[in-house]
PDB file of N, CA and C in Angstrom:
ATOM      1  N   UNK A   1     -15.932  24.314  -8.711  1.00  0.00           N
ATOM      2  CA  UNK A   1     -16.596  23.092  -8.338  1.00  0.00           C
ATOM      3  C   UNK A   1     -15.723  21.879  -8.705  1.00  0.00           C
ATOM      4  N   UNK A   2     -15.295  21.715  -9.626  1.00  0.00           N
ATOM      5  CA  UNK A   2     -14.331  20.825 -10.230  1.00  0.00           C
ATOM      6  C   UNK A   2     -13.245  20.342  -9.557  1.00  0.00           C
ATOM      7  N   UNK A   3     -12.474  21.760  -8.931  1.00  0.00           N
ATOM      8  CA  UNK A   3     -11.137  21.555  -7.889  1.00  0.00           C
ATOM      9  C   UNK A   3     -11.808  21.067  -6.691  1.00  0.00           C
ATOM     10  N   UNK A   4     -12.935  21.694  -6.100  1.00  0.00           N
ATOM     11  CA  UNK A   4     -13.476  21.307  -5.008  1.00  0.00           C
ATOM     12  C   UNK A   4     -13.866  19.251  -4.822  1.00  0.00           C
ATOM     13  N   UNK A   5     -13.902  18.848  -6.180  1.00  0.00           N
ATOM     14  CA  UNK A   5     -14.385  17.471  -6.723  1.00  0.00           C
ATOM     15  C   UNK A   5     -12.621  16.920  -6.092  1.00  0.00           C
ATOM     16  N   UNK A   6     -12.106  17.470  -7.221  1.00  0.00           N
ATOM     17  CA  UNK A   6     -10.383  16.658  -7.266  1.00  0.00           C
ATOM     18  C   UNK A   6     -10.105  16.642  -5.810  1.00  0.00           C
ATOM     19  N   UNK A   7     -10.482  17.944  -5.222  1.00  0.00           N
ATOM     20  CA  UNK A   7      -9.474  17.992  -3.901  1.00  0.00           C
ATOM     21  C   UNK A   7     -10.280  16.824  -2.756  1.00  0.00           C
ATOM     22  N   UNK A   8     -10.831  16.595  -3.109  1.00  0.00           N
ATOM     23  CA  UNK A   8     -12.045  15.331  -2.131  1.00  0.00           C
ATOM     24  C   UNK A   8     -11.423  14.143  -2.355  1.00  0.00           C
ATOM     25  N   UNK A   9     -10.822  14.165  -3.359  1.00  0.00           N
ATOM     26  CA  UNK A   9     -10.626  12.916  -4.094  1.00  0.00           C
ATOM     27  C   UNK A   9      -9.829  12.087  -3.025  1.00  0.00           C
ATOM     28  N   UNK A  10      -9.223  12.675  -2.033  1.00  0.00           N
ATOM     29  CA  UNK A  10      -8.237  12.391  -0.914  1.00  0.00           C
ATOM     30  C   UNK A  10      -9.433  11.171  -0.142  1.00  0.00           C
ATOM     31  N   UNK A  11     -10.542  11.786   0.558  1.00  0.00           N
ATOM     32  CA  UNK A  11     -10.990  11.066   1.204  1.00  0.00           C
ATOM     33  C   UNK A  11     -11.847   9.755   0.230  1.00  0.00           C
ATOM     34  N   UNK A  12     -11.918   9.710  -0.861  1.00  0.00           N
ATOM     35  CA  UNK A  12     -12.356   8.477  -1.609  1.00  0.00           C
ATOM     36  C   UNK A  12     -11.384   7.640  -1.472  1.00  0.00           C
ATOM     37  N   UNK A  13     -10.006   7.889  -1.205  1.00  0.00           N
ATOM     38  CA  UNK A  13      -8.634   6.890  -1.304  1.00  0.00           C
ATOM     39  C   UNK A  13      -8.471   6.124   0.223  1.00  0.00           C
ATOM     40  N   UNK A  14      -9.482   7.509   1.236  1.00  0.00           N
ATOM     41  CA  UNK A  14      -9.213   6.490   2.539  1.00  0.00           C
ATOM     42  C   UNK A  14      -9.870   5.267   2.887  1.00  0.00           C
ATOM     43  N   UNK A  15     -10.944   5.240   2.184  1.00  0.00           N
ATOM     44  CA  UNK A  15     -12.072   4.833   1.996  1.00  0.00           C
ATOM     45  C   UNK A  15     -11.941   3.427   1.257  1.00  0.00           C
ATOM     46  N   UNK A  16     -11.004   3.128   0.452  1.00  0.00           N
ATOM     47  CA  UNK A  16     -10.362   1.940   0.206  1.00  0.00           C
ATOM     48  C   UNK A  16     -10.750   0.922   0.540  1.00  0.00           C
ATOM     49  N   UNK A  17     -10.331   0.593   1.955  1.00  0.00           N
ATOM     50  CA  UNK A  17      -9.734  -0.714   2.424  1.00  0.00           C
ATOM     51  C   UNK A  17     -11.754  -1.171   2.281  1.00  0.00           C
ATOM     52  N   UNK A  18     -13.019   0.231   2.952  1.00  0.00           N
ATOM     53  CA  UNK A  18     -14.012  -0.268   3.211  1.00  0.00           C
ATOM     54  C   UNK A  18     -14.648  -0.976   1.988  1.00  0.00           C
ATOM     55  N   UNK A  19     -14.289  -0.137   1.026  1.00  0.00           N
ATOM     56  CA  UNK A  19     -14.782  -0.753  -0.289  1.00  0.00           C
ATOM     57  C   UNK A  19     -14.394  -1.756  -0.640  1.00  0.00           C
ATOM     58  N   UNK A  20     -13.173  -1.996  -0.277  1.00  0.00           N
ATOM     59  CA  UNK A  20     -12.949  -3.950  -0.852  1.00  0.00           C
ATOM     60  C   UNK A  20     -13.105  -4.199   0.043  1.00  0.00           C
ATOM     61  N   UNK A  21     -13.542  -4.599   0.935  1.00  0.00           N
ATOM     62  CA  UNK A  21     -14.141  -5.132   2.242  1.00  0.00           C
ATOM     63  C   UNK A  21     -15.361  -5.719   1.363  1.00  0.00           C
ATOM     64  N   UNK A  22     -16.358  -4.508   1.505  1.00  0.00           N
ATOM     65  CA  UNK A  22     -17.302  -5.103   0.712  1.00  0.00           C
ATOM     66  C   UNK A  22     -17.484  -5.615  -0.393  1.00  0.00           C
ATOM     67  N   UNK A  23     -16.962  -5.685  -1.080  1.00  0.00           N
ATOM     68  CA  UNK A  23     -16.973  -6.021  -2.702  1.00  0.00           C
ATOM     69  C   UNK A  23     -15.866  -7.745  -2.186  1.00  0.00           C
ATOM     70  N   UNK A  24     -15.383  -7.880  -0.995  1.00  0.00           N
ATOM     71  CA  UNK A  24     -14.966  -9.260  -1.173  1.00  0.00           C
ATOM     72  C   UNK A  24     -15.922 -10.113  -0.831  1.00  0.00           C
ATOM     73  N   UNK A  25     -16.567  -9.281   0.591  1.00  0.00           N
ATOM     74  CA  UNK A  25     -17.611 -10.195   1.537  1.00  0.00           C
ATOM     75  C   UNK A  25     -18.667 -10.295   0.478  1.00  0.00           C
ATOM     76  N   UNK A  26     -19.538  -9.317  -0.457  1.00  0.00           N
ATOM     77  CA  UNK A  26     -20.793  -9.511  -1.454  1.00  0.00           C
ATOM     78  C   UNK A  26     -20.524 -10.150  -3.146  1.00  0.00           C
ATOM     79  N   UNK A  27     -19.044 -10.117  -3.265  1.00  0.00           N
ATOM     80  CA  UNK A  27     -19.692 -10.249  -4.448  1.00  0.00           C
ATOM     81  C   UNK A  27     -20.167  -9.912  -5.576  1.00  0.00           C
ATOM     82  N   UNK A  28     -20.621  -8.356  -5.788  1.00  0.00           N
ATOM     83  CA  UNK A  28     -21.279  -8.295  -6.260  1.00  0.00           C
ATOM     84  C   UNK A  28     -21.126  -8.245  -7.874  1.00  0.00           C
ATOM     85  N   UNK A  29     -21.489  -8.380  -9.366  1.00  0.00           N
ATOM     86  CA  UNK A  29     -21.302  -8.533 -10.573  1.00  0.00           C
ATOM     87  C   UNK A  29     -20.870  -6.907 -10.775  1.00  0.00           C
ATOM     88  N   UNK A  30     -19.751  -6.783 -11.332  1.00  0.00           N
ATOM     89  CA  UNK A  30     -18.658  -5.938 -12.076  1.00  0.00           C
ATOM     90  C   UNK A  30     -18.548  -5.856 -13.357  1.00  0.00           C
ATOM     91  N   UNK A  31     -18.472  -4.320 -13.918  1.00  0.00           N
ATOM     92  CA  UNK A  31     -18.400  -4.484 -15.639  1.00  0.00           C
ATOM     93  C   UNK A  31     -17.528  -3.144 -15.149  1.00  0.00           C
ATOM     94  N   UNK A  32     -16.572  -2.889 -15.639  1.00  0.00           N
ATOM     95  CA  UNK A  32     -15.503  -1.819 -15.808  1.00  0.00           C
ATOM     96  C   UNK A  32     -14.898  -2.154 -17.253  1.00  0.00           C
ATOM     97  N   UNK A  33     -15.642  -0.574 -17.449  1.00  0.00           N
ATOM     98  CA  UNK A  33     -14.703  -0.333 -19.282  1.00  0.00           C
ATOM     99  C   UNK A  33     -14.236   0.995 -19.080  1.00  0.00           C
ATOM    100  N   UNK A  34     -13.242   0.379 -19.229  1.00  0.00           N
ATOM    101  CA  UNK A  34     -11.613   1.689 -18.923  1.00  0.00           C
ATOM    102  C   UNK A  34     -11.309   2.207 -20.361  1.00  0.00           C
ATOM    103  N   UNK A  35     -10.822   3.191 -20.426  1.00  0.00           N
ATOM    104  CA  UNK A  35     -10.459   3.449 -21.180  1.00  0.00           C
ATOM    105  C   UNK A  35      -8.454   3.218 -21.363  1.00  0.00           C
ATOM    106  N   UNK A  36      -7.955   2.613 -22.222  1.00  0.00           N
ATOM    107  CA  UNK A  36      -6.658   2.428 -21.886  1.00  0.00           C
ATOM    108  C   UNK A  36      -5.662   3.119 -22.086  1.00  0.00           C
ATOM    109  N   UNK A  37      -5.938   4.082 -22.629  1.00  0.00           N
ATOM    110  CA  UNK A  37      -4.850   5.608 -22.097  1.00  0.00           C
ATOM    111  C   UNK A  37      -5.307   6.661 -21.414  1.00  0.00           C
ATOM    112  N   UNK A  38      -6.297   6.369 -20.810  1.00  0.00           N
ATOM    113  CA  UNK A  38      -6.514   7.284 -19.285  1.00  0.00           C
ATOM    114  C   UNK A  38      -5.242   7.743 -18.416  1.00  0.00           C
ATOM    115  N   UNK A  39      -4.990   8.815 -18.812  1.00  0.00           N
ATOM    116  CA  UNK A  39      -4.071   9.399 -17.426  1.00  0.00           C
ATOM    117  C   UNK A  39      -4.273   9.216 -15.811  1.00  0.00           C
ATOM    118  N   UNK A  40      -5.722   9.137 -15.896  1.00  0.00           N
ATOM    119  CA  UNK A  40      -6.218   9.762 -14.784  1.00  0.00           C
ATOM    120  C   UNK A  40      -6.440   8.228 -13.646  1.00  0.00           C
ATOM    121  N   UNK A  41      -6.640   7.369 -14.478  1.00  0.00           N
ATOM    122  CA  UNK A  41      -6.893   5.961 -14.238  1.00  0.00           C
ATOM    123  C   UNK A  41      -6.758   4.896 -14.686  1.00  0.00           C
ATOM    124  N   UNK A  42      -5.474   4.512 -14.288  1.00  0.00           N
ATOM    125  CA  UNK A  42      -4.372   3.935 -15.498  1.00  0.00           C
ATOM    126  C   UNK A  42      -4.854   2.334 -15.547  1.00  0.00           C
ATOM    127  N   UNK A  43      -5.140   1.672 -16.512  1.00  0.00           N
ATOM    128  CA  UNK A  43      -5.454   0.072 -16.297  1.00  0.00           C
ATOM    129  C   UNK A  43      -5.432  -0.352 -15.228  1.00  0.00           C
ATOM    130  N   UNK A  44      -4.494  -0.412 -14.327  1.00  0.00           N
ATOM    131  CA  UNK A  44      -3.804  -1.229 -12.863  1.00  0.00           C
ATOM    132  C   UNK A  44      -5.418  -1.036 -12.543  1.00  0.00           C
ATOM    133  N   UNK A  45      -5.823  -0.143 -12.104  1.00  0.00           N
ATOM    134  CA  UNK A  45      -7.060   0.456 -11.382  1.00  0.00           C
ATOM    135  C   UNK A  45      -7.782  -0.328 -11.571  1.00  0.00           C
ATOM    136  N   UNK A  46      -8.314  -0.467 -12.857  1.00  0.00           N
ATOM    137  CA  UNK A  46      -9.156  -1.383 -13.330  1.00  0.00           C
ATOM    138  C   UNK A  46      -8.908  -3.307 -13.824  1.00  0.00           C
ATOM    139  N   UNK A  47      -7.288  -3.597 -13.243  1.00  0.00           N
ATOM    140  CA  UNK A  47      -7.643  -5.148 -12.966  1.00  0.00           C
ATOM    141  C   UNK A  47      -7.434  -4.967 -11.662  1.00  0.00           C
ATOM    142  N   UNK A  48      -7.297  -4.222 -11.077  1.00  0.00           N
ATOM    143  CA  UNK A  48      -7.196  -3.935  -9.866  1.00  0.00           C
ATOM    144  C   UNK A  48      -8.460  -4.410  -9.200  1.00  0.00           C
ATOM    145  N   UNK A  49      -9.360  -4.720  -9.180  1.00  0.00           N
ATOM    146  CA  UNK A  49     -10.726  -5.199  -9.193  1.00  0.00           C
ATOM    147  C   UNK A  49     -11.408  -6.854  -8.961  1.00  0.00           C
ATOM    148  N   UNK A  50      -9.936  -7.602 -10.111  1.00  0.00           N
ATOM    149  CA  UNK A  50     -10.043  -8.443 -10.089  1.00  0.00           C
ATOM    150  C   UNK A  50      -9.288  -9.012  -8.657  1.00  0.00           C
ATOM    151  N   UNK A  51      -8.731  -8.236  -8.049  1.00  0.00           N
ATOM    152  CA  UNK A  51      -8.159  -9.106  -6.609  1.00  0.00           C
ATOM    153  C   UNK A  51      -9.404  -9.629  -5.306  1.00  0.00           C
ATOM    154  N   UNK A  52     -10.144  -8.693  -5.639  1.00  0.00           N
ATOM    155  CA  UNK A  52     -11.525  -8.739  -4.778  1.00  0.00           C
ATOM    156  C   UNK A  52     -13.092  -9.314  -5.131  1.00  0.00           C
ATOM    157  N   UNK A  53     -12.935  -9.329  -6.561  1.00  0.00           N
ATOM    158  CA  UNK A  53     -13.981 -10.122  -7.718  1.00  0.00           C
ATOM    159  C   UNK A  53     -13.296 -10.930  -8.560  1.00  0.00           C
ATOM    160  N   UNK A  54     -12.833 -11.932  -8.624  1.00  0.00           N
ATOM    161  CA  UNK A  54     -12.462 -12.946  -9.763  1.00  0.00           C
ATOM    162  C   UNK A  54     -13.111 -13.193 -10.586  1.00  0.00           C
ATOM    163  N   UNK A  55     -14.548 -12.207 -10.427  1.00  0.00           N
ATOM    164  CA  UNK A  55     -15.268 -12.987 -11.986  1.00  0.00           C
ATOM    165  C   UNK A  55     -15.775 -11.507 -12.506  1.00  0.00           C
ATOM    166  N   UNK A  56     -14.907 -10.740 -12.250  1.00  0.00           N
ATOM    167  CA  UNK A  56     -15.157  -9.198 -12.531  1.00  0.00           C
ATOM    168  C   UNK A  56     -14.597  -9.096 -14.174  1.00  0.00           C
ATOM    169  N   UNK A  57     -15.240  -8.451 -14.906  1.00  0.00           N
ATOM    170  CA  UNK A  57     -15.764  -8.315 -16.302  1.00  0.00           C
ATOM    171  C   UNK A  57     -15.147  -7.048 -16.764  1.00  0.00           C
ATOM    172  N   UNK A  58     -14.221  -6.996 -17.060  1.00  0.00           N
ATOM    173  CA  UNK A  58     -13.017  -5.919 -17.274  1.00  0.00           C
ATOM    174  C   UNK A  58     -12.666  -6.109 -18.630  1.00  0.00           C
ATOM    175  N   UNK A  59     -13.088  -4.587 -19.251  1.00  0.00           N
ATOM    176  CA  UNK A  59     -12.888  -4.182 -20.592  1.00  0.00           C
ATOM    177  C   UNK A  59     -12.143  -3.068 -20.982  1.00  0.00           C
ATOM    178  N   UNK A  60     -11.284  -3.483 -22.151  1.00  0.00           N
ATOM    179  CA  UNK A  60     -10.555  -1.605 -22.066  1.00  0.00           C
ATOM    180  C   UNK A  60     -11.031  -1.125 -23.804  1.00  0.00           C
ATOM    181  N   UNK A  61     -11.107  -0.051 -23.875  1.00  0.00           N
ATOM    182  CA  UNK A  61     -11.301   0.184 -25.320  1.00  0.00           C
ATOM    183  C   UNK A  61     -10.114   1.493 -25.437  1.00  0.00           C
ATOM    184  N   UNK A  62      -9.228   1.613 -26.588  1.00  0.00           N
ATOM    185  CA  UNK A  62      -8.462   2.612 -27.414  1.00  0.00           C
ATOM    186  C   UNK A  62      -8.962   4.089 -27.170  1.00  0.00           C
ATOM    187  N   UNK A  63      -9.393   4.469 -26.059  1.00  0.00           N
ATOM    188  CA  UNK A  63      -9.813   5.371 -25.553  1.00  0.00           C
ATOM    189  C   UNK A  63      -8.316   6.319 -24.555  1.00  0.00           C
ATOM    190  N   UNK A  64      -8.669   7.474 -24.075  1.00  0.00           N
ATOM    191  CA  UNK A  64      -8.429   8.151 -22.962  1.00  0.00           C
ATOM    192  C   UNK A  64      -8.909   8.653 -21.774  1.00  0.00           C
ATOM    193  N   UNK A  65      -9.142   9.648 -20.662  1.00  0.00           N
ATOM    194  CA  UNK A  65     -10.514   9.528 -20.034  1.00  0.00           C
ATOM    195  C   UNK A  65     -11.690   9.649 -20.231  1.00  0.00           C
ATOM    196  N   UNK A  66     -11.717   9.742 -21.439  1.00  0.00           N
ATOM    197  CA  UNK A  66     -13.277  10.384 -21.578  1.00  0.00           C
ATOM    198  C   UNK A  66     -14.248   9.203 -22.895  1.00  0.00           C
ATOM    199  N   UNK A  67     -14.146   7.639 -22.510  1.00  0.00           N
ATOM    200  CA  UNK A  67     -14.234   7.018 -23.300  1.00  0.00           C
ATOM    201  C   UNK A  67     -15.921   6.650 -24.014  1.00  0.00           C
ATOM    202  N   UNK A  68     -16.461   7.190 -23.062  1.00  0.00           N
ATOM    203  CA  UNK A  68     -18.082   7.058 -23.887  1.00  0.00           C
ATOM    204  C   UNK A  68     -18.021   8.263 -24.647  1.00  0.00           C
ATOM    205  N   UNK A  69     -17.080   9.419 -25.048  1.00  0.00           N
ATOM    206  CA  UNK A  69     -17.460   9.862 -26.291  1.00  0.00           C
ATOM    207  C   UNK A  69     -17.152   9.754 -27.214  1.00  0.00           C
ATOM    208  N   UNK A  70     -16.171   8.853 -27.173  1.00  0.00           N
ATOM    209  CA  UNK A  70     -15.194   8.245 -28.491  1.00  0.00           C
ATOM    210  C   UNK A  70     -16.197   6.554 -28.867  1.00  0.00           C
ATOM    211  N   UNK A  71     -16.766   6.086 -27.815  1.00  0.00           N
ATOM    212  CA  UNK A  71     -16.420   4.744 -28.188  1.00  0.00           C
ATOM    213  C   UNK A  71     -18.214   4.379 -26.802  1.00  0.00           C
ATOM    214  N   UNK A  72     -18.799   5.477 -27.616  1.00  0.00           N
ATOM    215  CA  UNK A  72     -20.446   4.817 -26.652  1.00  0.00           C
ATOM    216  C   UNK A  72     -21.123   3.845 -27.297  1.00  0.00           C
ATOM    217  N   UNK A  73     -21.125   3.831 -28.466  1.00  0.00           N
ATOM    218  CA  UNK A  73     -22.219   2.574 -29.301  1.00  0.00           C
ATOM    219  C   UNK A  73     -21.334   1.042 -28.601  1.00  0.00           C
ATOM    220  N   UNK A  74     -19.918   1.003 -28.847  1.00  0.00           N
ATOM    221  CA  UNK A  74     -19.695  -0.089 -27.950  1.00  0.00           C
ATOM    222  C   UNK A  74     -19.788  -0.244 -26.340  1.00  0.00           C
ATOM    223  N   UNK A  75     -19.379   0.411 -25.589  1.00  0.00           N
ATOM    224  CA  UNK A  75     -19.652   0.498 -24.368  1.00  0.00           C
ATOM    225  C   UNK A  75     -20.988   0.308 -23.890  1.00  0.00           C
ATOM    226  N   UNK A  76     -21.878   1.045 -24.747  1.00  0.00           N
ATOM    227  CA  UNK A  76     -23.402   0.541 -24.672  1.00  0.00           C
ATOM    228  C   UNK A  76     -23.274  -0.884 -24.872  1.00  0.00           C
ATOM    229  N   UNK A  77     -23.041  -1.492 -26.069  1.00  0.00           N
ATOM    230  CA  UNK A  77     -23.155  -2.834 -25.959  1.00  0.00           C
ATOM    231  C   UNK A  77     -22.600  -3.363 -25.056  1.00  0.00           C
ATOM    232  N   UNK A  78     -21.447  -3.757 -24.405  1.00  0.00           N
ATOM    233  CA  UNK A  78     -20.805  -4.198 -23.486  1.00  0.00           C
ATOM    234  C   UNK A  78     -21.929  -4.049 -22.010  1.00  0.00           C
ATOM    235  N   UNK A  79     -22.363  -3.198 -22.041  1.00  0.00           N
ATOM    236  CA  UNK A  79     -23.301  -3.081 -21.128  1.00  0.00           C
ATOM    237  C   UNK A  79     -24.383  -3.815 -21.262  1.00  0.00           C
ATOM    238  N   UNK A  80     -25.296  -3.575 -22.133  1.00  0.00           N
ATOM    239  CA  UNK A  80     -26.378  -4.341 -22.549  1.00  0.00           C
ATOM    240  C   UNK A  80     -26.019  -6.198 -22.613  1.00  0.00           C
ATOM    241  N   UNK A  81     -25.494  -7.019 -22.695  1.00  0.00           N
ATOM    242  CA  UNK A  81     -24.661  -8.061 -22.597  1.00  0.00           C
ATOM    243  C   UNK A  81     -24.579  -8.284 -21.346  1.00  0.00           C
ATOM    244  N   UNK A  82     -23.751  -7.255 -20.589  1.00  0.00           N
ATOM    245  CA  UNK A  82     -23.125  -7.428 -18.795  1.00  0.00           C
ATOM    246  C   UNK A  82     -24.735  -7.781 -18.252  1.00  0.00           C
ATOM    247  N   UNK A  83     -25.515  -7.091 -18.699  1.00  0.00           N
ATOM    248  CA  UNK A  83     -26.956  -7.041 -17.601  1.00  0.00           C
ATOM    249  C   UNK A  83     -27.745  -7.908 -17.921  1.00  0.00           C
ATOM    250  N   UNK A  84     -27.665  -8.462 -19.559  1.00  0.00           N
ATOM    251  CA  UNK A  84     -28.443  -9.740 -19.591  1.00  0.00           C
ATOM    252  C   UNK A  84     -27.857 -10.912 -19.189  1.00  0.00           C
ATOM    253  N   UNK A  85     -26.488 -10.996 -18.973  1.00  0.00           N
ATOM    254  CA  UNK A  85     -25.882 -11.773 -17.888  1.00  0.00           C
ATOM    255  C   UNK A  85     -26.386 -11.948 -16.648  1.00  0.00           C
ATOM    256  N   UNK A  86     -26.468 -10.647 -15.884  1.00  0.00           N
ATOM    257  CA  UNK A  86     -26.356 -11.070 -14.506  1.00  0.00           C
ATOM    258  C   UNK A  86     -27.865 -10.703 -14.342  1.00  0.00           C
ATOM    259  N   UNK A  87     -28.785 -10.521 -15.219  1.00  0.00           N
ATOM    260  CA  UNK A  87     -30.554 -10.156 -14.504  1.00  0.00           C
ATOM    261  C   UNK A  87     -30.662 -10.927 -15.338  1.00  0.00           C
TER     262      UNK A  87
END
């Protein structure tokens, strides 16, 4: 199931251009907390975000991919914060 996940991963990349399409035309409020030694999804990715949201809310924590198990009590907060922001 896993390989079957990765190997898809192709058509999420074509899919691109539609997603910042939308995310330029809406707008919509952004919280990305990366982890910053992710192999898998290297920072770029995540200011990568900011070309299409300028007011996109980009956090990294001393993490790797798997950063809510190292580092959830903050990420929770960061969250809790992001949403009393924007609701």
């Amino acid at each position: 199931m896993q390989n079957d996940l990765i190997l898809d991963y192709r058509s999420n990349v074509a899919l691109y251009p539609e997603f910042q399409k939308y995310l330029r035309d809406n707008q919509p409020p952004l919280l990305a907390v990366w982890g910053e030694n992710d192999p898998s999804f290297i920072p770029a990715g995540a200011n990568a975000f900011r070309r299409d949201l300028p007011n996109a809310e980009i956090h990294f924590v001393p993490s790797g991919h798997f950063a809510l198990e190292s580092h959830h009590t903050e990420i929770a907060q960061l969250i809790k914060v992001f949403l009393m922001k924007v609701f």
